[in-house]
Protein backbone atom coordinates (compact mmCIF):
# COMPACT_ATOMS: atom_id res chain seq x y z
CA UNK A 1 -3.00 19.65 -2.26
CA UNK A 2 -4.63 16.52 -0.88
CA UNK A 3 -3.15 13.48 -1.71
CA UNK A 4 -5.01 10.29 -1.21
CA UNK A 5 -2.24 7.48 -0.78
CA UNK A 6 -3.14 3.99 -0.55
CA UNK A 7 -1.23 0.69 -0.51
CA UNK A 8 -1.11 -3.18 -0.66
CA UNK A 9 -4.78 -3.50 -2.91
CA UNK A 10 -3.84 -6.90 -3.65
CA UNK A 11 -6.25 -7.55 -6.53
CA UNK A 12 -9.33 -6.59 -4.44
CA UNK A 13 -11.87 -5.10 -6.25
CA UNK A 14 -14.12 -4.19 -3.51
CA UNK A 15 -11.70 -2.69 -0.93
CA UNK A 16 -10.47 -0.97 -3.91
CA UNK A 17 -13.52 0.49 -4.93
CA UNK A 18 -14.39 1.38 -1.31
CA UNK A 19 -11.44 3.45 -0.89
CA UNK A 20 -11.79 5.64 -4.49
CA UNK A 21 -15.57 6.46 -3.07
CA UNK A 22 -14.17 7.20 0.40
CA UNK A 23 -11.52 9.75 -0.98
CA UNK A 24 -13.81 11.25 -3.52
CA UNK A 25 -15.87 11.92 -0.55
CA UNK A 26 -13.39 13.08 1.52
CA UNK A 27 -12.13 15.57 -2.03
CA UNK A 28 -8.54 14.41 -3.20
CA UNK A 29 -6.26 16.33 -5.90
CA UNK A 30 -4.11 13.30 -6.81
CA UNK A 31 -3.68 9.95 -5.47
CA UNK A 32 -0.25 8.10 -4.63
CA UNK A 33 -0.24 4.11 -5.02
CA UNK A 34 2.77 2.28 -3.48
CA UNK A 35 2.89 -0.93 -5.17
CA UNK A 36 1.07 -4.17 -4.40
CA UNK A 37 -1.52 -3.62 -6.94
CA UNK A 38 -1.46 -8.07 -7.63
CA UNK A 39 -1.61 -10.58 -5.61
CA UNK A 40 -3.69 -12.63 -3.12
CA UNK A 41 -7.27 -11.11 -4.82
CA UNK A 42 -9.39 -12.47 -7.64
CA UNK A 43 -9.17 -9.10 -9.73
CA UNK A 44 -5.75 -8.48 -10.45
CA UNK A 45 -7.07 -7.09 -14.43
CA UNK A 46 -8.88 -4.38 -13.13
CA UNK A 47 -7.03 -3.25 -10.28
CA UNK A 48 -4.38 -2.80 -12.64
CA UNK A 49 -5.96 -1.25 -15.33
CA UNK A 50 -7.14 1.12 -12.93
CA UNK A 51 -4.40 2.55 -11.35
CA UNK A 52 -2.88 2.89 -14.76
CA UNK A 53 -5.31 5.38 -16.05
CA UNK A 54 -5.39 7.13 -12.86
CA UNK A 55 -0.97 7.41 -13.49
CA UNK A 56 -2.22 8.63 -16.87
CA UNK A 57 -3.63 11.71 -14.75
CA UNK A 58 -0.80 12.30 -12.51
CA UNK A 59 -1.02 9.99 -9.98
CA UNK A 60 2.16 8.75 -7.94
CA UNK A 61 2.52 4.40 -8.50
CA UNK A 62 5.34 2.44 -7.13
CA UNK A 63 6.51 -1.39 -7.40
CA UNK A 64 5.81 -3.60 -4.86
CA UNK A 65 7.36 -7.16 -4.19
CA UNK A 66 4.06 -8.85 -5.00
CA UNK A 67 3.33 -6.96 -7.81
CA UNK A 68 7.03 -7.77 -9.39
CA UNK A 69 6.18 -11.57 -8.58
CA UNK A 70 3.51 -11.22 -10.53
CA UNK A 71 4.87 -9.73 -13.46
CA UNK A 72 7.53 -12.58 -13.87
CA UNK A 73 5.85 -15.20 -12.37
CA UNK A 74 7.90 -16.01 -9.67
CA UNK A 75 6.92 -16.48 -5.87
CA UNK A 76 10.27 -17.30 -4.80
CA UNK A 77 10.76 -16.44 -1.11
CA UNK A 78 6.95 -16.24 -0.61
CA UNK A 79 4.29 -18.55 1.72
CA UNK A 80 2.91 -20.99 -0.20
CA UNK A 81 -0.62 -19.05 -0.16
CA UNK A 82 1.27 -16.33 -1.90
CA UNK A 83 3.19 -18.15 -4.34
CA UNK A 84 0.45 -19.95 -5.80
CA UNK A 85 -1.47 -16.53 -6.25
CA UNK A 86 1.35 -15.12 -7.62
CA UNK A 87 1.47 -17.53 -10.13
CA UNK A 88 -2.38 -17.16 -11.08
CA UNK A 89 -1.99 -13.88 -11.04
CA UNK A 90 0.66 -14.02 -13.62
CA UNK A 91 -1.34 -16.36 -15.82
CA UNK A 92 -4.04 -13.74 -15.24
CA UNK A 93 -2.71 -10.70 -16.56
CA UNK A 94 -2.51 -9.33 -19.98
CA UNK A 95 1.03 -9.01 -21.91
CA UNK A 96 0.12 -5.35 -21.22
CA UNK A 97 0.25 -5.44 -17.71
CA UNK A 98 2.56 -7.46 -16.88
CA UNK A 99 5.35 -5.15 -18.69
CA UNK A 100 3.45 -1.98 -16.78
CA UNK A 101 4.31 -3.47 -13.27
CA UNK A 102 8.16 -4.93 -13.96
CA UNK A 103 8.38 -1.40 -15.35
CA UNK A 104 7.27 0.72 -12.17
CA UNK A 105 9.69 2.27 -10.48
CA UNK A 106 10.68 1.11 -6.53
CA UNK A 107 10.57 4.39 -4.94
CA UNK A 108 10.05 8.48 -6.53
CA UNK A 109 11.32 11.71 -4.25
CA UNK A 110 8.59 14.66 -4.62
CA UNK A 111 9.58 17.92 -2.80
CA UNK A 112 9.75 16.99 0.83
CA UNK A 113 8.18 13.30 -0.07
CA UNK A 114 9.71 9.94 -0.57
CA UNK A 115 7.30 7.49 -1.69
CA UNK A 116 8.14 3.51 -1.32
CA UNK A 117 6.73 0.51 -1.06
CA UNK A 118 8.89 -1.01 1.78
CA UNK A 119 12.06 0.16 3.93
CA UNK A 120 13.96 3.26 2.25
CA UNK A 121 17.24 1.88 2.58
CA UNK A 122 17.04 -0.87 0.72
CA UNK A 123 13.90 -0.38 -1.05
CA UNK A 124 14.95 -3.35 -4.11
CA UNK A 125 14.86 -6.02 -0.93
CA UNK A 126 11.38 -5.76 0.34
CA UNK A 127 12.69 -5.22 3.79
CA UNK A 128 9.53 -4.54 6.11
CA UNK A 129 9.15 -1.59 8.42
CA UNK A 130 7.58 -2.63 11.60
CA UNK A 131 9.41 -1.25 14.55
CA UNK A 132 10.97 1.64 15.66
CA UNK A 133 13.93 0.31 14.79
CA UNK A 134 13.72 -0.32 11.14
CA UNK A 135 11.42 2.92 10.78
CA UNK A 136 14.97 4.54 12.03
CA UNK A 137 17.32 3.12 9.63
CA UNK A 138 14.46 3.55 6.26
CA UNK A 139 14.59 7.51 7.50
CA UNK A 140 17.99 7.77 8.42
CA UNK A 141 18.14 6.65 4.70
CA UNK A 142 16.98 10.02 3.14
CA UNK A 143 17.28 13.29 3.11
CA UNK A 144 13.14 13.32 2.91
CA UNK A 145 11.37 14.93 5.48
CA UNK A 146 8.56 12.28 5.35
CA UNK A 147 8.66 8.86 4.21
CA UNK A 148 5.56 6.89 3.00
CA UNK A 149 5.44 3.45 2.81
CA UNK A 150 3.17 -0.06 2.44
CA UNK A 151 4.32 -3.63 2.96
CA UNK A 152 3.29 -4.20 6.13
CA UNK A 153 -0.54 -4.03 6.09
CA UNK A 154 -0.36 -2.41 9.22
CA UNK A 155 -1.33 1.81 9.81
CA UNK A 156 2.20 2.62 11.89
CA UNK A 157 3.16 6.01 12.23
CA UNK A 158 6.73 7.13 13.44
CA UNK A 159 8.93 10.14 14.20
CA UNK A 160 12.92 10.90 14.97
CA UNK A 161 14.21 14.44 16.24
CA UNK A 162 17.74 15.33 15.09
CA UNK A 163 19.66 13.74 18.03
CA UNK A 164 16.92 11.69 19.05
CA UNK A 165 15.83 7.91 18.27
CA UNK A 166 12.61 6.96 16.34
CA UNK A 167 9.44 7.19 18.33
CA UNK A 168 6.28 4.98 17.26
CA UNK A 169 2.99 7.08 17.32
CA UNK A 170 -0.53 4.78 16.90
CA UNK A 171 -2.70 6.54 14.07
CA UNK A 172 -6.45 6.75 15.05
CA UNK A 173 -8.90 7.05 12.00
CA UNK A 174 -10.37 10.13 10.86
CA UNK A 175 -8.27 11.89 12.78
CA UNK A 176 -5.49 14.38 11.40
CA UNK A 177 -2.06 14.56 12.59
CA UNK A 178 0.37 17.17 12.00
CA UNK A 179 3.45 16.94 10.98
CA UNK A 180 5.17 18.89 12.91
CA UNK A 181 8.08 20.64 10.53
CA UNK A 182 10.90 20.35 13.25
CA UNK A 183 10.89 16.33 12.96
CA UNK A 184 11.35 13.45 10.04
CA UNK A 185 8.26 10.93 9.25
CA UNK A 186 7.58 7.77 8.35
CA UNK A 187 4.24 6.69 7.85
CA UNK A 188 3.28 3.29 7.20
CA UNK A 189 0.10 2.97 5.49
CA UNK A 190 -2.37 -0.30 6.11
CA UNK A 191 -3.46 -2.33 3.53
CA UNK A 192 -6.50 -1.77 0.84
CA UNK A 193 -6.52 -4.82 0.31
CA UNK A 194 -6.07 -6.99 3.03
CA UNK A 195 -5.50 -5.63 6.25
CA UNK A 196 -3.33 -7.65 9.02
CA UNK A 197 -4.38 -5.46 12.08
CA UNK A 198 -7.20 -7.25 13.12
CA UNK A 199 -9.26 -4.99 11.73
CA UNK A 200 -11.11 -5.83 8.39
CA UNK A 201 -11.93 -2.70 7.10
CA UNK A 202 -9.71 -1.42 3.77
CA UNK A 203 -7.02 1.13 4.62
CA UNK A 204 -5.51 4.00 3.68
CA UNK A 205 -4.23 7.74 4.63
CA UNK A 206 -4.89 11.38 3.03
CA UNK A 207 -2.15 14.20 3.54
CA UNK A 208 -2.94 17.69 3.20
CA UNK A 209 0.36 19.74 1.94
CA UNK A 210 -0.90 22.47 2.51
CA UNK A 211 -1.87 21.87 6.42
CA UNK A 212 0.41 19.79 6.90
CA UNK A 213 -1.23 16.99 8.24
CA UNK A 214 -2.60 13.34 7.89
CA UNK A 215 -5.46 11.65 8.22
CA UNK A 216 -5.81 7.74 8.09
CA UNK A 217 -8.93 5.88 6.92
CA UNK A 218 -10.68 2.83 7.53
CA UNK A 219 -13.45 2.20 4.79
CA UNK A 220 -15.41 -0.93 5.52
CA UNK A 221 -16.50 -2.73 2.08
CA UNK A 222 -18.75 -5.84 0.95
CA UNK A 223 -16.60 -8.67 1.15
CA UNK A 224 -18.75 -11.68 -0.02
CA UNK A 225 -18.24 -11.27 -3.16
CA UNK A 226 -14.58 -10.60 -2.73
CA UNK A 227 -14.21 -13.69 -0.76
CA UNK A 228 -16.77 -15.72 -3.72
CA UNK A 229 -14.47 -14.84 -6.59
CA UNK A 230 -10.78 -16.27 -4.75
CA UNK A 231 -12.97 -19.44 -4.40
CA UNK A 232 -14.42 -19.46 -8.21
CA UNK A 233 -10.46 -19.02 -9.69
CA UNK A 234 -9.42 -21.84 -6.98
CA UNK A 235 -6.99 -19.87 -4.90
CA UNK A 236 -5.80 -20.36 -2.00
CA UNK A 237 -9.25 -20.56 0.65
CA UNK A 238 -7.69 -19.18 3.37
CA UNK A 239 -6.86 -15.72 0.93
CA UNK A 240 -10.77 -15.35 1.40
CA UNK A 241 -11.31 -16.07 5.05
CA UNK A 242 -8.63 -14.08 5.93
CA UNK A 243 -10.37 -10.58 4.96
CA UNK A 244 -13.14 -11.41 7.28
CA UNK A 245 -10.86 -10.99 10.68
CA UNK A 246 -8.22 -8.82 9.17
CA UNK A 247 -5.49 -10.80 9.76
């Protein structure tokens, strides 16, 4: 099975629409979303509506912190930027969909798969994942041979040996890594969305069960009219300039 997993959309239309294209391209069986879906982009509606027909079909879709802002209309703890999208977003959403996203669950186990939006341990607290360190303590936190998780906006890959700390791996696009059986994994995917890594292009991973292996993505989109549309619903400006350096 190939699993197309993506993360952190953040109401981007484009980027979204990008990465679907890519995959079906690429041939996916099922697609894994871990949370995010709101936030920061003009399009929160559709994104939303999306990703609900494709769980409708079988797809994997988590909670994430942004998303769960959104549904009760609270940005507490967030940047400013954030807060004030959050709270657009939540004027922005149907009855509908807000219920769909406080609903979604923070993290599902699938055979040797955990699937989360942020660090395993304490997946309610939106704890990031960024180091070796916390990529340690979210694995050491399950039983789960591999861990997949968003947050970050970042593409991080690590790995621990029994006995052995965690050990940070840089994934390179279009290029698959195996999973070698003998070790735990966490893989961090980058965002759809809004990528922080400097690079602009959307994000996100495929695994292939039945090789064993991963392959991250970047998928570069239009982003005018991205960009156009967070100035026409007056959010934050710097939500739009930031998808043009990825940062």
């Amino acid at each position: 099975m190939r699993i197309a997993i993506m993360s952190d959309i953040h109401a981007n239309r484009e980027a979204f629409d990008a990465c679907l294209a890519h995959a079906e391209r690429q041939g996916y069986d099922r697609f894994a979303f871990l949370g995010d879906m709101a936030g920061y982009g003009a399009d929160p509606q559709y994104v939303v509506d999306r990703v609900a027909r494709f769980a409708d079909e079988g797809a994997i879709v988590l909670k994430g912190n942004h998303d769960e802002g959104a549904a009760l209309g609270n940005g507490a703890g967030m940047n400013e930027y954030a807060r004030q999208a959050i709270e657009w977003t939540h004027q922005n959403l149907d009855e509908h969909s807000r219920k769909y996203l406080l609903a979604l669950p923070f993290s599902i186990q699938e055979e040797e798969r955990l699937y989360v939006h942020s660090d395993a341990a304490m997946p309610s607290e939106w704890r990031y994942v960024n180091d070796a360190a916390s990529a340690e303590r979210s694995m050491r936190a399950t039983s789960q041979r591999i861990t997949f998780c968003g947050h970050v906006h970042i593409p991080q890959l690590y790995n621990m040996s029994a006995q052995k700390p965690a050990h940070y791996f840089e994934p390179k696009p279009n290029t698959a890594i195996p999973l070698i059986g003998q070790r735990q994994w966490l893989a961090v995917m980058g965002a759809v969305g809004q990528p922080r890594d400097k690079n602009p292009a959307a994000a996100y991973a495929i695994l292939d069960t039945d090789k064993k292996n991963l392959t991250y993505y970047r998928v570069a989109y239009d982003m005018e009219p991205t960009a156009k549309k967070i100035h026409a619903a007056g959010l934050p400006a710097m939500l739009a300039a930031r998808l043009f350096i990825g940062r």
